[in-house]
C-alpha atoms as a PDB file:
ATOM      1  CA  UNK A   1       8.106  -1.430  -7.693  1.00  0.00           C
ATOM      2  CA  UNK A   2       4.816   0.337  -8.550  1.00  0.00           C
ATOM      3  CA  UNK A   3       2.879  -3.060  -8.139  1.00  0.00           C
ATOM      4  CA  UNK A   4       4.555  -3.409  -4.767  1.00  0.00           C
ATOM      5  CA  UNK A   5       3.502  -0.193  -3.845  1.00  0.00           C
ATOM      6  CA  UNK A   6       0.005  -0.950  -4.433  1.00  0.00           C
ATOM      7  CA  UNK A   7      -0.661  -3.951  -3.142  1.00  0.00           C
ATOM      8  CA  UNK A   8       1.538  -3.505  -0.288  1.00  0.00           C
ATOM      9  CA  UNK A   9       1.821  -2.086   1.105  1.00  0.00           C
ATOM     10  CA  UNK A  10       1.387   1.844   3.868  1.00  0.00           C
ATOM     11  CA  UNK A  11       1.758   3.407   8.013  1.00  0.00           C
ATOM     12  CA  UNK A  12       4.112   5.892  10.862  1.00  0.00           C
ATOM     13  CA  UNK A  13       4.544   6.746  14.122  1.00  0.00           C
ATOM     14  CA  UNK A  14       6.794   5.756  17.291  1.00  0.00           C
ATOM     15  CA  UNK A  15       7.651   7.393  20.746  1.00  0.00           C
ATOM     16  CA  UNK A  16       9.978   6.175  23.056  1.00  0.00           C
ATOM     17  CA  UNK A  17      13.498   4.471  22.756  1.00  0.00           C
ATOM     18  CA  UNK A  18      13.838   1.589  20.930  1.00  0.00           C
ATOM     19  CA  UNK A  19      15.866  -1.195  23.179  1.00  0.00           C
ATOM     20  CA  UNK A  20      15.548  -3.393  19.929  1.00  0.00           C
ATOM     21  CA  UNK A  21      14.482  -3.475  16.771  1.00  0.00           C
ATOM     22  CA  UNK A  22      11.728  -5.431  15.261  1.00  0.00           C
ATOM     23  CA  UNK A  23      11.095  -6.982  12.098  1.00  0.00           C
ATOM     24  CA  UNK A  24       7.410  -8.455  10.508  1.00  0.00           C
ATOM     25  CA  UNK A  25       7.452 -10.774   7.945  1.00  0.00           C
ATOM     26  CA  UNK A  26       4.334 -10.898   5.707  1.00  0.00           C
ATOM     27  CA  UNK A  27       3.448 -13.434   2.950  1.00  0.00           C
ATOM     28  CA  UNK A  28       1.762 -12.433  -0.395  1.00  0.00           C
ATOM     29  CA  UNK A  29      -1.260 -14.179  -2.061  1.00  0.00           C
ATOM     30  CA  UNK A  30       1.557 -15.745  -4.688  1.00  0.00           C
ATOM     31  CA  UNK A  31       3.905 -16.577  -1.774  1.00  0.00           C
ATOM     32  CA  UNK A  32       5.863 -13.503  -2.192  1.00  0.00           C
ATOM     33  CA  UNK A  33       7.831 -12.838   1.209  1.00  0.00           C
ATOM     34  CA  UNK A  34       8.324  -9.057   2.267  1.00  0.00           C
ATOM     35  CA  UNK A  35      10.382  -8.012   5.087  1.00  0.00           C
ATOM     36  CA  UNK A  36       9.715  -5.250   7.470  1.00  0.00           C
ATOM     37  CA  UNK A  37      12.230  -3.565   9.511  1.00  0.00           C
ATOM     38  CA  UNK A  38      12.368  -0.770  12.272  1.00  0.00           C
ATOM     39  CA  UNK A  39      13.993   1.182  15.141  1.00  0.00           C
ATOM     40  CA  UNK A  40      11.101   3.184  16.002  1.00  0.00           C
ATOM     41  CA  UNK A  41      12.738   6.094  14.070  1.00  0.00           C
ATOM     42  CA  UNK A  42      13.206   4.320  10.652  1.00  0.00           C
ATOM     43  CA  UNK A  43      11.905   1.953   9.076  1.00  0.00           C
ATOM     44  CA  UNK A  44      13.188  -0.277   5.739  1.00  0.00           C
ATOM     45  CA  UNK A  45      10.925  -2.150   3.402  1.00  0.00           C
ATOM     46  CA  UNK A  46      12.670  -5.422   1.481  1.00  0.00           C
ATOM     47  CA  UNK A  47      10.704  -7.470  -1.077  1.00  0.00           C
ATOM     48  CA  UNK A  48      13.105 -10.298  -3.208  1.00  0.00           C
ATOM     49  CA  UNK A  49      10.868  -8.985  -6.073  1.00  0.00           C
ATOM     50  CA  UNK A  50      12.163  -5.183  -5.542  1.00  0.00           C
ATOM     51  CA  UNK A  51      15.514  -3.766  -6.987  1.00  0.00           C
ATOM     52  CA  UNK A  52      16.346  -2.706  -3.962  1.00  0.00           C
ATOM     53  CA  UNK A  53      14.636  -1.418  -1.040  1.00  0.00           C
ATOM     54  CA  UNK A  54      12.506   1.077   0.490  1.00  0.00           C
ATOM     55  CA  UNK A  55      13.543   3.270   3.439  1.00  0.00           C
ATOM     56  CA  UNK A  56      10.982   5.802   5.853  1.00  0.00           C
ATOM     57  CA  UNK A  57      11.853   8.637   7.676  1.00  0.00           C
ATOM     58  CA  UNK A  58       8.550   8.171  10.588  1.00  0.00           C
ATOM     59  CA  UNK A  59       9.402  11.870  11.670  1.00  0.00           C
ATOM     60  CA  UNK A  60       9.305  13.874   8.078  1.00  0.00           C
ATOM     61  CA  UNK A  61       7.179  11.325   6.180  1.00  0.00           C
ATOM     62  CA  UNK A  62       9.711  11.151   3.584  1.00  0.00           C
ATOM     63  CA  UNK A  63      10.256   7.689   2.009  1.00  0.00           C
ATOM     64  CA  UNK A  64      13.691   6.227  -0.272  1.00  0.00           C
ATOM     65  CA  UNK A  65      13.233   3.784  -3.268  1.00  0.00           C
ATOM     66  CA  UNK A  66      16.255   3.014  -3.160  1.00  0.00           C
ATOM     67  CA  UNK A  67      17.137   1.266  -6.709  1.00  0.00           C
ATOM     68  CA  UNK A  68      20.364  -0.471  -6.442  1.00  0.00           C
ATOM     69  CA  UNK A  69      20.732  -1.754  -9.718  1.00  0.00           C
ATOM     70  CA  UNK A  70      20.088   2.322 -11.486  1.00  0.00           C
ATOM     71  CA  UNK A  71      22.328   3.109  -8.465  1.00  0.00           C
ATOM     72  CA  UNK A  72      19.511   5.560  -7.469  1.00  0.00           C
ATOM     73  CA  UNK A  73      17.796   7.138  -5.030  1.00  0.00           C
ATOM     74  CA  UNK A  74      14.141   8.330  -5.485  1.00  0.00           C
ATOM     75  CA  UNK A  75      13.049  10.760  -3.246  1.00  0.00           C
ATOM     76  CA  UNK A  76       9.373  11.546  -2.080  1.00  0.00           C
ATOM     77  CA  UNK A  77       6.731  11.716   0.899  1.00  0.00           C
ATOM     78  CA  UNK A  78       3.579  11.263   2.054  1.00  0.00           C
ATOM     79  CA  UNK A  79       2.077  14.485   0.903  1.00  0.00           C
ATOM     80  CA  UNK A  80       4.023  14.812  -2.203  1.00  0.00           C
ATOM     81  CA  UNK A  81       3.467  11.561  -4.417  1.00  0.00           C
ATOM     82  CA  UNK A  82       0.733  12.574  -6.218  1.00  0.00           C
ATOM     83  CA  UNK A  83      -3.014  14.110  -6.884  1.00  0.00           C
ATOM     84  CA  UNK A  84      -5.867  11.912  -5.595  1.00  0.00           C
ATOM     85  CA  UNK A  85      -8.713  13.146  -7.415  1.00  0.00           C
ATOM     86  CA  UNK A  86     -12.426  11.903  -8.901  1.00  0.00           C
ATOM     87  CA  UNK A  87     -11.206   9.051  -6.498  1.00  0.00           C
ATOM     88  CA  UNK A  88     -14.370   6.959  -5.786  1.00  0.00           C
ATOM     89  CA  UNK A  89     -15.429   7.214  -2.116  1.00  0.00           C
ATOM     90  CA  UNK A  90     -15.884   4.377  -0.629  1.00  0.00           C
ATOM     91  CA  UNK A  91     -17.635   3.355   2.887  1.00  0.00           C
ATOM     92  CA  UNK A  92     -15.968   0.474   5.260  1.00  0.00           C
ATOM     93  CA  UNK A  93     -17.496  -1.437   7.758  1.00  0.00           C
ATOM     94  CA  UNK A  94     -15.954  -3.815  10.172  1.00  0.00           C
ATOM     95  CA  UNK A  95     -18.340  -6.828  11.442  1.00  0.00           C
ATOM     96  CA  UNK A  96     -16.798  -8.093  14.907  1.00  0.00           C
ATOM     97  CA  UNK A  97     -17.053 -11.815  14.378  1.00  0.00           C
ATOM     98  CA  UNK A  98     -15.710 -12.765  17.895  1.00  0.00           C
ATOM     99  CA  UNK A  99     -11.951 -14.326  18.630  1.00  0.00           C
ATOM    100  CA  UNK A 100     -10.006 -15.389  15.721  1.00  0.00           C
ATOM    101  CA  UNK A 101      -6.934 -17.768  15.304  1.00  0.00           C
ATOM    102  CA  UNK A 102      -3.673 -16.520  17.181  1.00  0.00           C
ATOM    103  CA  UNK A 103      -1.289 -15.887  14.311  1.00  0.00           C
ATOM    104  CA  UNK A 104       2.207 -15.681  15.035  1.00  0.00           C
ATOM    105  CA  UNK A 105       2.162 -15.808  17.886  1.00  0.00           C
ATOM    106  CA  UNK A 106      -0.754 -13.140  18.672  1.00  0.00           C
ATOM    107  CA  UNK A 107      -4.039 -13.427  19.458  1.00  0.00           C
ATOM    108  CA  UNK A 108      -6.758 -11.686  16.758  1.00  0.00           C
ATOM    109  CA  UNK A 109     -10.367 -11.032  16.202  1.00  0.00           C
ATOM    110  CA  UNK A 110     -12.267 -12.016  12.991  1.00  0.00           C
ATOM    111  CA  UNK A 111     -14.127  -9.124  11.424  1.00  0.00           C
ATOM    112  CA  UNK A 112     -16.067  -8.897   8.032  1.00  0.00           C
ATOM    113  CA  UNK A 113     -15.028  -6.141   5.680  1.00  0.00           C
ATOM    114  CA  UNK A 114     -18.128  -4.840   4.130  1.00  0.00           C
ATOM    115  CA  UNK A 115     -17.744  -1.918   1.769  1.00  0.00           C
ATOM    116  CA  UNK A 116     -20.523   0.189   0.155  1.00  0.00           C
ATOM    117  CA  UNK A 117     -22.823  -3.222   1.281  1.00  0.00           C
ATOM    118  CA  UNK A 118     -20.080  -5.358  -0.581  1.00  0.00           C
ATOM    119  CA  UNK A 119     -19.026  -8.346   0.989  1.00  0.00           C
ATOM    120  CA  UNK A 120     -15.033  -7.894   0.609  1.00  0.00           C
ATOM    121  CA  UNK A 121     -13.458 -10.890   2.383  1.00  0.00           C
ATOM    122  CA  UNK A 122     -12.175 -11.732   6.289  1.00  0.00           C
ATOM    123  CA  UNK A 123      -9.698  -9.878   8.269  1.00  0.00           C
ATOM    124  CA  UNK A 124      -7.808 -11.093  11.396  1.00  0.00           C
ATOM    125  CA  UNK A 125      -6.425  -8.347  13.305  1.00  0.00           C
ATOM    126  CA  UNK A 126      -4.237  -7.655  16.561  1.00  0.00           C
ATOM    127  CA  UNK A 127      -4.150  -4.940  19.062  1.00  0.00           C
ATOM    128  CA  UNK A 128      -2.158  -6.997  20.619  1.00  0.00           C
ATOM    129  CA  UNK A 129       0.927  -6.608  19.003  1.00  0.00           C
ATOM    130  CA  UNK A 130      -0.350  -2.714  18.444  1.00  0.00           C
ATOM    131  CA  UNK A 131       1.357  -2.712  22.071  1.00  0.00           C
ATOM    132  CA  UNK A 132       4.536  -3.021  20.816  1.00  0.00           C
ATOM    133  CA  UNK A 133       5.468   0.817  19.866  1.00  0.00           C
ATOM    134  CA  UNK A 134       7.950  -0.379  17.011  1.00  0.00           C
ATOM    135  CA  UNK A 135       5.676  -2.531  15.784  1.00  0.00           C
ATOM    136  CA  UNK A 136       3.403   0.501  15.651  1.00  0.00           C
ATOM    137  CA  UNK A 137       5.881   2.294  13.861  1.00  0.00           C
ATOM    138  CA  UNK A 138       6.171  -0.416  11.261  1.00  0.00           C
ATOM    139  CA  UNK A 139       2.557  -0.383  10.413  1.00  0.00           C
ATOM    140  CA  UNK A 140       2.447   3.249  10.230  1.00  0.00           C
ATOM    141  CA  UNK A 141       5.366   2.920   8.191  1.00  0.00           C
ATOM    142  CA  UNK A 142       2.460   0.874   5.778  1.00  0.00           C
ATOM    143  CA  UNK A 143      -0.188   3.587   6.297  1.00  0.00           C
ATOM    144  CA  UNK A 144       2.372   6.288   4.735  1.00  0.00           C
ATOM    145  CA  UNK A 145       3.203   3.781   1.612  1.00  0.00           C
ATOM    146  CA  UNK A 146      -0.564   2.972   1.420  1.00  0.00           C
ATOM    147  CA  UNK A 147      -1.749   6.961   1.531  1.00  0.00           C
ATOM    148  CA  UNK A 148       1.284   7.281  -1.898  1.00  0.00           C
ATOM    149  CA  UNK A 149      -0.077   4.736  -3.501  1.00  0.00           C
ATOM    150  CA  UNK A 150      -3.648   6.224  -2.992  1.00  0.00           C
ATOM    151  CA  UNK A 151      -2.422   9.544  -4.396  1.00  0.00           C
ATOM    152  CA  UNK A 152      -0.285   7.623  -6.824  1.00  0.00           C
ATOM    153  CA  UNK A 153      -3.164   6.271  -8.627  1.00  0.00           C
ATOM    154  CA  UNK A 154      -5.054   9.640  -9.326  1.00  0.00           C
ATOM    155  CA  UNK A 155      -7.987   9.175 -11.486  1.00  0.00           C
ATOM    156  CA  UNK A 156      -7.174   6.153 -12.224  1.00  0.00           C
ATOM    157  CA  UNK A 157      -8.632   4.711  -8.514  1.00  0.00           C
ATOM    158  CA  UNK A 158     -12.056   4.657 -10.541  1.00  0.00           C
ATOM    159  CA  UNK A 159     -11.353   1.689 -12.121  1.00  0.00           C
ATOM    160  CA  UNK A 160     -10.753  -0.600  -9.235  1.00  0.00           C
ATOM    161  CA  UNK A 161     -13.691  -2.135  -7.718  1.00  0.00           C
ATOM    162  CA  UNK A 162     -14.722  -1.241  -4.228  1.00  0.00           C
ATOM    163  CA  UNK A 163     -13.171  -4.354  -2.495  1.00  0.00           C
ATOM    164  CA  UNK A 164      -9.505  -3.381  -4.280  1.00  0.00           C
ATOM    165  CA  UNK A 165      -9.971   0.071  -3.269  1.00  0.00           C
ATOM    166  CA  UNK A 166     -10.614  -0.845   0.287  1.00  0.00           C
ATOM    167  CA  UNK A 167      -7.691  -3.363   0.412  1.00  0.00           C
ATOM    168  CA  UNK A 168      -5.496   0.275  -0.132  1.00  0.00           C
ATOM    169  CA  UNK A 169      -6.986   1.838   3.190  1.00  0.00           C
ATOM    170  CA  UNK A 170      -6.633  -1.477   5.485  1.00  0.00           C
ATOM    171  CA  UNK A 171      -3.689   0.226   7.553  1.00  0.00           C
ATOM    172  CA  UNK A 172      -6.147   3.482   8.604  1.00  0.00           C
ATOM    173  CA  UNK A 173      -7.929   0.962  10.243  1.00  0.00           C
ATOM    174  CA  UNK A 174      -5.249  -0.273  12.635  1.00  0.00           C
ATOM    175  CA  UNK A 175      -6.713   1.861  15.525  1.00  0.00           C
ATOM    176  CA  UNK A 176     -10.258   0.746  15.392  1.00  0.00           C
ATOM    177  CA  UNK A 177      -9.693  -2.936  14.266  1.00  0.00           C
ATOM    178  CA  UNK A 178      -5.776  -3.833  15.205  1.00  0.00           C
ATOM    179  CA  UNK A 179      -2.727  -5.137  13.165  1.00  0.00           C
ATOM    180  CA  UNK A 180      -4.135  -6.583   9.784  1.00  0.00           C
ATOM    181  CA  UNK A 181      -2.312 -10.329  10.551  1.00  0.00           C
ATOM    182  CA  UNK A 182      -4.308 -12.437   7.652  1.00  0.00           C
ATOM    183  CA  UNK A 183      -6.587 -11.107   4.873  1.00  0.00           C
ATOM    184  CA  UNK A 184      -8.334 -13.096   3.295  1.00  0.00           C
ATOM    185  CA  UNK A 185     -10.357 -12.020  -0.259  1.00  0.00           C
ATOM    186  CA  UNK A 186     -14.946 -12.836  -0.836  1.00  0.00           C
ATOM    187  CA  UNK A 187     -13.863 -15.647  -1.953  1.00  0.00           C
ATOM    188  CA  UNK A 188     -11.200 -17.108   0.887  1.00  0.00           C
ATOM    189  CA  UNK A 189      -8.114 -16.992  -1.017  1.00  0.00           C
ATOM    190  CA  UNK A 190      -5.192 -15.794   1.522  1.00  0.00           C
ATOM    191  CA  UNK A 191      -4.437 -12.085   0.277  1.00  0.00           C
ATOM    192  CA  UNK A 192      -1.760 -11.194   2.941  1.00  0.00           C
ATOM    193  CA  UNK A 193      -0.415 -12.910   6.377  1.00  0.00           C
ATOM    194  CA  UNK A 194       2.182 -12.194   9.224  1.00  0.00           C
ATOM    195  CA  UNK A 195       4.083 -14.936   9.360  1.00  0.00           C
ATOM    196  CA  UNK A 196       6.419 -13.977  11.809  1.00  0.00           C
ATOM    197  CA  UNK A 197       7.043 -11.284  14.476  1.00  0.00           C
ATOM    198  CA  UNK A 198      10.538 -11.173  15.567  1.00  0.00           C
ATOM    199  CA  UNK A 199      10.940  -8.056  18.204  1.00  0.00           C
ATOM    200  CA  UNK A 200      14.655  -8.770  19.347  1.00  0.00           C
ATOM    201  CA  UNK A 201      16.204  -7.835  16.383  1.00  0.00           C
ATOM    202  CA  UNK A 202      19.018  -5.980  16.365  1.00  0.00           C
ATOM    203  CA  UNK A 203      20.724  -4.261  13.293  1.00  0.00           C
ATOM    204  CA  UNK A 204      23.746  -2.138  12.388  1.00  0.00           C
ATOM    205  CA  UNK A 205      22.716   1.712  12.367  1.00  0.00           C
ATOM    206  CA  UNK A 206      23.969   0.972   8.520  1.00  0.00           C
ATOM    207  CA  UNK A 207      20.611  -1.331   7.855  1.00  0.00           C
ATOM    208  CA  UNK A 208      18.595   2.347   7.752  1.00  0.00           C
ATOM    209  CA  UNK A 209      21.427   4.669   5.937  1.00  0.00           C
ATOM    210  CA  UNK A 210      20.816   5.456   2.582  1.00  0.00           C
ATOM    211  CA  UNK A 211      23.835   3.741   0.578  1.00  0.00           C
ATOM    212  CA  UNK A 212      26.502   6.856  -0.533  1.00  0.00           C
ATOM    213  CA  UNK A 213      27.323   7.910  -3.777  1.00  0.00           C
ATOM    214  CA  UNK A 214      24.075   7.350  -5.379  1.00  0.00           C
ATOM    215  CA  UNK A 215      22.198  10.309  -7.005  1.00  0.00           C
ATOM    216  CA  UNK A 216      18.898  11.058  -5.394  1.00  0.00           C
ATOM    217  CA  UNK A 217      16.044  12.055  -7.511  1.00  0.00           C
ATOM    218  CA  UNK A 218      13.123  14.208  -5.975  1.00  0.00           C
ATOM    219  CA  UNK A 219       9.994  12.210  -7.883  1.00  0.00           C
ATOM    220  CA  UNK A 220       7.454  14.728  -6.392  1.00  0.00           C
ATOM    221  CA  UNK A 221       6.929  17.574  -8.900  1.00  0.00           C
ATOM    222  CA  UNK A 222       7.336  15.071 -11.520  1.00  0.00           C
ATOM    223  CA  UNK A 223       4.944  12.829 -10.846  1.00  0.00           C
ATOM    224  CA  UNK A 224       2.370  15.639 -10.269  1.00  0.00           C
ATOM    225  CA  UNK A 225       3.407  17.263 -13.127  1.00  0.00           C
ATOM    226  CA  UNK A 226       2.417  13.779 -15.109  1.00  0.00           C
ATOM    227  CA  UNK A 227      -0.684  12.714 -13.212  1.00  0.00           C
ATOM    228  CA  UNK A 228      -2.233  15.979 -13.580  1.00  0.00           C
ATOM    229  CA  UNK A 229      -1.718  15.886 -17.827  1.00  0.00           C
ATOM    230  CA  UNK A 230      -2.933  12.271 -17.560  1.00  0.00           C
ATOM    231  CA  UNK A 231      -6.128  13.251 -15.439  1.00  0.00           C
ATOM    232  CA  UNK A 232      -6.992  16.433 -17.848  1.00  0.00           C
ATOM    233  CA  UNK A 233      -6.537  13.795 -21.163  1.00  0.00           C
ATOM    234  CA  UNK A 234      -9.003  11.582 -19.443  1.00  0.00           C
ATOM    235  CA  UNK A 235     -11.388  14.128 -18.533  1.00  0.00           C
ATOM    236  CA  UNK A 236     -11.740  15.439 -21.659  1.00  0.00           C
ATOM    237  CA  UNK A 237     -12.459  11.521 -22.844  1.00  0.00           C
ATOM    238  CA  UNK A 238     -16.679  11.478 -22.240  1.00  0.00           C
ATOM    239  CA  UNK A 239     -16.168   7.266 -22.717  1.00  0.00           C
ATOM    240  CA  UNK A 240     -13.603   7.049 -19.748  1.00  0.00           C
ATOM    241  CA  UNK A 241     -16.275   7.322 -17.323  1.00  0.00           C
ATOM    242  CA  UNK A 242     -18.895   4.965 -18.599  1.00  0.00           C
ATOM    243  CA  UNK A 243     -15.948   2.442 -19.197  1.00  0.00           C
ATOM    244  CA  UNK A 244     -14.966   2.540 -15.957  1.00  0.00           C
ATOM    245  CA  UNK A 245     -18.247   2.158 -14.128  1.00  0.00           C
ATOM    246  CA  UNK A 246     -18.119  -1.268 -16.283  1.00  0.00           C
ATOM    247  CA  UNK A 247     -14.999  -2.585 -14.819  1.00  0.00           C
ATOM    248  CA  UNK A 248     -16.226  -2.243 -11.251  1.00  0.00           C
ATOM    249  CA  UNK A 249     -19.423  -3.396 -12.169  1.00  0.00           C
ATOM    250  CA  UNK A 250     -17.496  -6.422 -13.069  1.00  0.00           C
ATOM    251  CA  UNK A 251     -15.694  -6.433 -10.110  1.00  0.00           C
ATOM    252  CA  UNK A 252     -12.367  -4.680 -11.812  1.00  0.00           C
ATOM    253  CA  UNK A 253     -11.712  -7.367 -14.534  1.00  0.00           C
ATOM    254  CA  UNK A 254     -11.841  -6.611 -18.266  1.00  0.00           C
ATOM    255  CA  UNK A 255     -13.394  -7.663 -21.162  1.00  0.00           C
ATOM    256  CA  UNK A 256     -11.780  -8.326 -24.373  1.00  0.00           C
ATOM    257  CA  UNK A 257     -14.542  -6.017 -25.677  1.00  0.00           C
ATOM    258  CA  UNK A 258     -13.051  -3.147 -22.845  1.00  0.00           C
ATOM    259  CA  UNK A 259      -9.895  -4.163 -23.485  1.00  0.00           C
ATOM    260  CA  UNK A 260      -9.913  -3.071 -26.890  1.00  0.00           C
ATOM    261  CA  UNK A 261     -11.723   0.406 -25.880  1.00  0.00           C
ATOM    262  CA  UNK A 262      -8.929   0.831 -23.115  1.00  0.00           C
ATOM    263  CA  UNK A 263      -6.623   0.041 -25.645  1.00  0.00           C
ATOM    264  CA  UNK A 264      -8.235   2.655 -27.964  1.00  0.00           C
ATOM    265  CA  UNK A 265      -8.249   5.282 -25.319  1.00  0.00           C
ATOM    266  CA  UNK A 266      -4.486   4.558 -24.314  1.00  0.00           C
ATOM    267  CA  UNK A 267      -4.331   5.473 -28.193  1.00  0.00           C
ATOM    268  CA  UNK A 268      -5.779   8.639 -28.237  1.00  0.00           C
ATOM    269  CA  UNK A 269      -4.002   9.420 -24.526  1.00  0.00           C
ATOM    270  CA  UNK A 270      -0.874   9.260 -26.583  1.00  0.00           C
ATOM    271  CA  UNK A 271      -1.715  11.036 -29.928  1.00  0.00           C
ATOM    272  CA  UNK A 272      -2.904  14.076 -27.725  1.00  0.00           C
ATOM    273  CA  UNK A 273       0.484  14.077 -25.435  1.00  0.00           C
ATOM    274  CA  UNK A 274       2.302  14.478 -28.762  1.00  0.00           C
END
């Protein structure tokens, strides 16, 4: 769930009365298939990988994980999922290439995603389908998952390199770029794709209710509670910093050499918890 929260990812607003729903398909870089689903009001998140699904309220901001195998409901929002602090700041620029591919179904331009005067990889993007004010919704849907997982990560956003940072703040750029339909990585490799756009859907009001009878936990005030320890621990850790400037340096993969110090660190995280 986390993982999908990260990578995937978040976006959410709609006006107007829905005469159908819509639904997006996307494809992962390992072929992973994600479904996404709204009315204009509500939107729901599935993922085969997921226990469950996620569903967004666009009006309060509030999101469901909805775990059906724990048979529970966890309860947070936008604003509430967590502390985003010593978070490195990044800066984004979008090269216009010219007209890209039409992918399905749309036509998209080709821009360059340079950040900090990083080369990050290729995205094709729509404001074509931006027309579409459910299809807004559903991408807004992603910018509100996306902003959590920003605030999810804390501290911890320092060891990601620029380009992995960046890929977490593609959906703020739907107004200046369009719809994010293919991204690719520096390298080419396919990160993300719409695969399919399907706006004359049409589910059972049932498809957005949260299931009955399963406890709902508020995760807020929890997970601030724990990202705040975890951030103190790691501030008071002088070889945090320097370690982490290595990682990006090597473009956020590891050493064994780091791996041990991480592993060291994790150590000490836990012995001062106690």
């Amino acid at each position: 769930m986390k993982k999908f929260l990260i990578i995937c990812c978040s976006f959410y607003f709609a006006s107007g009365s829905a005469l159908a729903d819509v639904q997006i398909t996307i494809k992962g870089d390992k072929g992973r298939i994600s479904t996404f689903s709204s009315n204009g009001k509500v939107a729901r998140i599935e993922d085969k990988q997921m226990p469950g699904y996620v569903i967004i309220d666009h009006a309060s901001g509030d999101f469901y994980m909805v775990d059906t195998k724990r048979g529970e409901i966890m309860r947070s929002g936008i604003g509430k999922g967590g502390v985003a602090v010593n978070a490195s700041k990044i800066s984004i620029n979008l090269k216009d290439k010219g007209g890209g591919q039409k992918i399905a179904g749309y036509s998209t331009r080709k821009f360059e995603m340079i950040v900090n005067g990083e080369n990050c990889g290729t995205i094709y993007a729509s404001s074509e389908l931006l027309k579409n004010n459910e299809i807004r919704a559903i991408f807004e849907s992603m910018r509100s998952m996306q902003q959590f997982s920003r605030n999810r990560t804390g501290g911890m956003g320092g060891i990601m390199s620029v380009c992995q940072q960046a890929n977490m703040q593609l959906a703020d750029m739907i107004e200046s770029s369009g719809a994010p339909m293919r991204v690719l990585d520096q390298s080419g490799k396919l990160q993300s794709e719409v695969v399919a756009v399907d706006t004359k859907k049409k589910f059972a009001a049932s498809h957005y209710a949260l299931p009955s009878g399963m406890k709902v936990v508020d995760m807020s005030e929890k997970m601030n509670q724990a990202e705040q320890e975890t951030q103190q621990m790691m501030e008071n850790m002088p070889d945090m910093g320097e370690l982490m400037k290595q990682i990006q340096q090597g473009g956020g993969q590891m050493t064994e050499e780091m791996q041990q110090q991480m592993q060291q660190m994790m150590k000490q995280l836990q012995q001062q918890s106690q």
